[in-house]
C-alpha atoms as a PDB file:
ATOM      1  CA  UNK A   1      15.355 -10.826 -19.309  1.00  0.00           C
ATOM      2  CA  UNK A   2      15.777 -11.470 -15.852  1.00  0.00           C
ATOM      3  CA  UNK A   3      13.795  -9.471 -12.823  1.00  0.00           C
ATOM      4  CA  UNK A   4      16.644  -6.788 -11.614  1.00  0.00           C
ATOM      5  CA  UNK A   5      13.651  -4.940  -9.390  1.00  0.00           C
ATOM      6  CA  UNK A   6      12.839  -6.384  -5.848  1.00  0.00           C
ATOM      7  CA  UNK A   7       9.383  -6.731  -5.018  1.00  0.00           C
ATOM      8  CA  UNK A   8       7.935  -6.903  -1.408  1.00  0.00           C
ATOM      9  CA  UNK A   9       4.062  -6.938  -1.030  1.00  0.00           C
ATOM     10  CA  UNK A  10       2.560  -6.374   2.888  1.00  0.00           C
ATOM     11  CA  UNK A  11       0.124  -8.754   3.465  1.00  0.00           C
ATOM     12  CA  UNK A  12      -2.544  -9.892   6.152  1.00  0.00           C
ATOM     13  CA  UNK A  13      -5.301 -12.560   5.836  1.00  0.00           C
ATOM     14  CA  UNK A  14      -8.121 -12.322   5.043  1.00  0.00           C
ATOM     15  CA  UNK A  15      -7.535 -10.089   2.188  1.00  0.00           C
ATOM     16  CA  UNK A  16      -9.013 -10.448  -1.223  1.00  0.00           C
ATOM     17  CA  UNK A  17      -6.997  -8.107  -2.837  1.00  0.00           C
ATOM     18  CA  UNK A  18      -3.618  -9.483  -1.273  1.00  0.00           C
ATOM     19  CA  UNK A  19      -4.906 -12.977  -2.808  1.00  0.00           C
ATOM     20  CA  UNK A  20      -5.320 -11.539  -6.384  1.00  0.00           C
ATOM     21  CA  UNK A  21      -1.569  -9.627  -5.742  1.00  0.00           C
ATOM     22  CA  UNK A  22       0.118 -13.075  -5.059  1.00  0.00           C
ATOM     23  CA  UNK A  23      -1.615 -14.256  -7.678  1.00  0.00           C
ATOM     24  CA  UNK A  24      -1.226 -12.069 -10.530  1.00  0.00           C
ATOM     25  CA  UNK A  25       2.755 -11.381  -9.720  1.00  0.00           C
ATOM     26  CA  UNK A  26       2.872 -15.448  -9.118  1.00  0.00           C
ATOM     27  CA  UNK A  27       1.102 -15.786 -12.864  1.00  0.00           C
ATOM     28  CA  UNK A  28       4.021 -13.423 -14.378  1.00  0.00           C
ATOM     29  CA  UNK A  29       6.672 -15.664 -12.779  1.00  0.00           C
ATOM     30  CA  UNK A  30       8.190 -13.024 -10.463  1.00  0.00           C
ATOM     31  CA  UNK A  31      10.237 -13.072  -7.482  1.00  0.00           C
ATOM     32  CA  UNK A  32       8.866 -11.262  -4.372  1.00  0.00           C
ATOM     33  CA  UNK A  33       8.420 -10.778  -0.909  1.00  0.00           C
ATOM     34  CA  UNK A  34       5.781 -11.075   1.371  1.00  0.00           C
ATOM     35  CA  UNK A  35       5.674  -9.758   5.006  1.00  0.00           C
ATOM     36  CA  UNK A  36       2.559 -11.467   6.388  1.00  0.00           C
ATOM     37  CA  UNK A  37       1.550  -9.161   8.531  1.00  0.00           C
ATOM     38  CA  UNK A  38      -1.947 -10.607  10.159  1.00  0.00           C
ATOM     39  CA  UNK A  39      -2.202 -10.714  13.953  1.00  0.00           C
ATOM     40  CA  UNK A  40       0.146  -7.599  13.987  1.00  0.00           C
ATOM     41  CA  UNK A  41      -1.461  -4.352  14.273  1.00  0.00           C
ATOM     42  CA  UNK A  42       1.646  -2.681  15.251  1.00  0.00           C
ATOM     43  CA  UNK A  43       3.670  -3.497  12.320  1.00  0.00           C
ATOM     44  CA  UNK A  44       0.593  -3.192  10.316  1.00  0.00           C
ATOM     45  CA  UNK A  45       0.492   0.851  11.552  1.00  0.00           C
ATOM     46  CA  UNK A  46       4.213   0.978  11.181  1.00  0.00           C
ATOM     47  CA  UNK A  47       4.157   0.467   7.342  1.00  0.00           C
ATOM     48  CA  UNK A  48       1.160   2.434   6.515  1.00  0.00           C
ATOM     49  CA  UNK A  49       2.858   5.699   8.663  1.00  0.00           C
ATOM     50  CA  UNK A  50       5.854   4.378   6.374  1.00  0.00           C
ATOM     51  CA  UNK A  51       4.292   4.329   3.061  1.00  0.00           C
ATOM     52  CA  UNK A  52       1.207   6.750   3.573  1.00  0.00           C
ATOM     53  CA  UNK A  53      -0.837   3.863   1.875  1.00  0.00           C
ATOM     54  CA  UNK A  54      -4.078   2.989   3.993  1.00  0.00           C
ATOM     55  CA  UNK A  55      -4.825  -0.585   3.021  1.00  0.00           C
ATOM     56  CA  UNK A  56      -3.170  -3.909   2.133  1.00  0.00           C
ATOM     57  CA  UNK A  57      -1.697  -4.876   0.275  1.00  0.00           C
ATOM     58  CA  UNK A  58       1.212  -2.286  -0.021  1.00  0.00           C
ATOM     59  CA  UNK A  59       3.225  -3.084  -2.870  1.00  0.00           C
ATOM     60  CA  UNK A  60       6.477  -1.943  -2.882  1.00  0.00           C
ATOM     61  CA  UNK A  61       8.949  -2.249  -5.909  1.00  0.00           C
ATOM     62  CA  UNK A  62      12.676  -0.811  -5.252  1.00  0.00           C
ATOM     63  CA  UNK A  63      11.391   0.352  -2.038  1.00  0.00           C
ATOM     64  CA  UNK A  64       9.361   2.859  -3.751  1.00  0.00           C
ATOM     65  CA  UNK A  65       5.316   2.326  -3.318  1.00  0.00           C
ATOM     66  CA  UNK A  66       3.237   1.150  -6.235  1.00  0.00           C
ATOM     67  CA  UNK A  67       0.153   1.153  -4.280  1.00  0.00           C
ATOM     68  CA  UNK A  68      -2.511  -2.135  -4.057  1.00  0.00           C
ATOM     69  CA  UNK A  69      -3.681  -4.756  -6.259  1.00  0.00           C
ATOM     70  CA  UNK A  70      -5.956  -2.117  -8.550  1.00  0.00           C
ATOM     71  CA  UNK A  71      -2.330  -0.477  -9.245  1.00  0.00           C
ATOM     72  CA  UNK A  72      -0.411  -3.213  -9.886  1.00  0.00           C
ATOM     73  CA  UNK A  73      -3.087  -4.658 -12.232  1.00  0.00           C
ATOM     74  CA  UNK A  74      -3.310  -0.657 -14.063  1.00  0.00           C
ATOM     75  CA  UNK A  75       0.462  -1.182 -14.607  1.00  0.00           C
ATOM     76  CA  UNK A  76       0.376  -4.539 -15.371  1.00  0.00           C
ATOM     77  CA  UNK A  77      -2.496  -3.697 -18.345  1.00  0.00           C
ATOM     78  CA  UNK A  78      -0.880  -0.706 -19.565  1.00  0.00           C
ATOM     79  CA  UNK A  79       2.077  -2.701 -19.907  1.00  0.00           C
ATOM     80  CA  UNK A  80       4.339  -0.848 -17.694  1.00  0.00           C
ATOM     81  CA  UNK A  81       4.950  -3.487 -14.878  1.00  0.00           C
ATOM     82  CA  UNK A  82       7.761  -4.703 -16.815  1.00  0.00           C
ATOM     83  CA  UNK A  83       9.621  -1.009 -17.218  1.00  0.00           C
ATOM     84  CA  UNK A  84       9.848  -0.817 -13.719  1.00  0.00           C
ATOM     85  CA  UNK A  85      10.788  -4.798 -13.118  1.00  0.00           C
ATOM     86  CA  UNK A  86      13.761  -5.268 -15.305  1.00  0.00           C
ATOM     87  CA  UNK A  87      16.857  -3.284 -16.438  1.00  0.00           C
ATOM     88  CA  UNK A  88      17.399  -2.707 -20.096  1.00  0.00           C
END
């Protein structure tokens, strides 16, 4: 099947949780995004009054927000990552 969803993930370093993000969507082989957004404060307070999410990363799948790492690794174990990453 091939990945019809687009994936962007907001980013700054340091960031544990971005780390283990990259990782786990690098791990299923998918295609994203990432907006590094370290050394920018401004951009950083434009996506969270954007989103309403309060920390990175901000994971956003078909523009709609999935959350942070802990949520993308609760889909990802309840096996509904892939429902919302490829058409049918």
């Amino acid at each position: 099947m091939k990945q019809t969803a687009k994936i962007v993930i907001y980013t700054k370093d340091p960031c544990p949780y971005c780390d283990r993000a990259i990782n786990l969507l690098e791990e299923k082989k998918l295609d994203f995004s990432e907006i590094d957004l370290t050394d920018k404060p401004d951009e950083i307070q434009k996506i969270k009054d954007q989103t309403g999410w309060r920390t990175v990363p901000i994971i956003l799948i078909n523009d709609q927000v999935i959350g942070g790492y802990m949520d993308l690794k609760a889909l990802d174990e309840e096996g509904k990552l892939e429902s919302l990453l490829y058409s049918r």
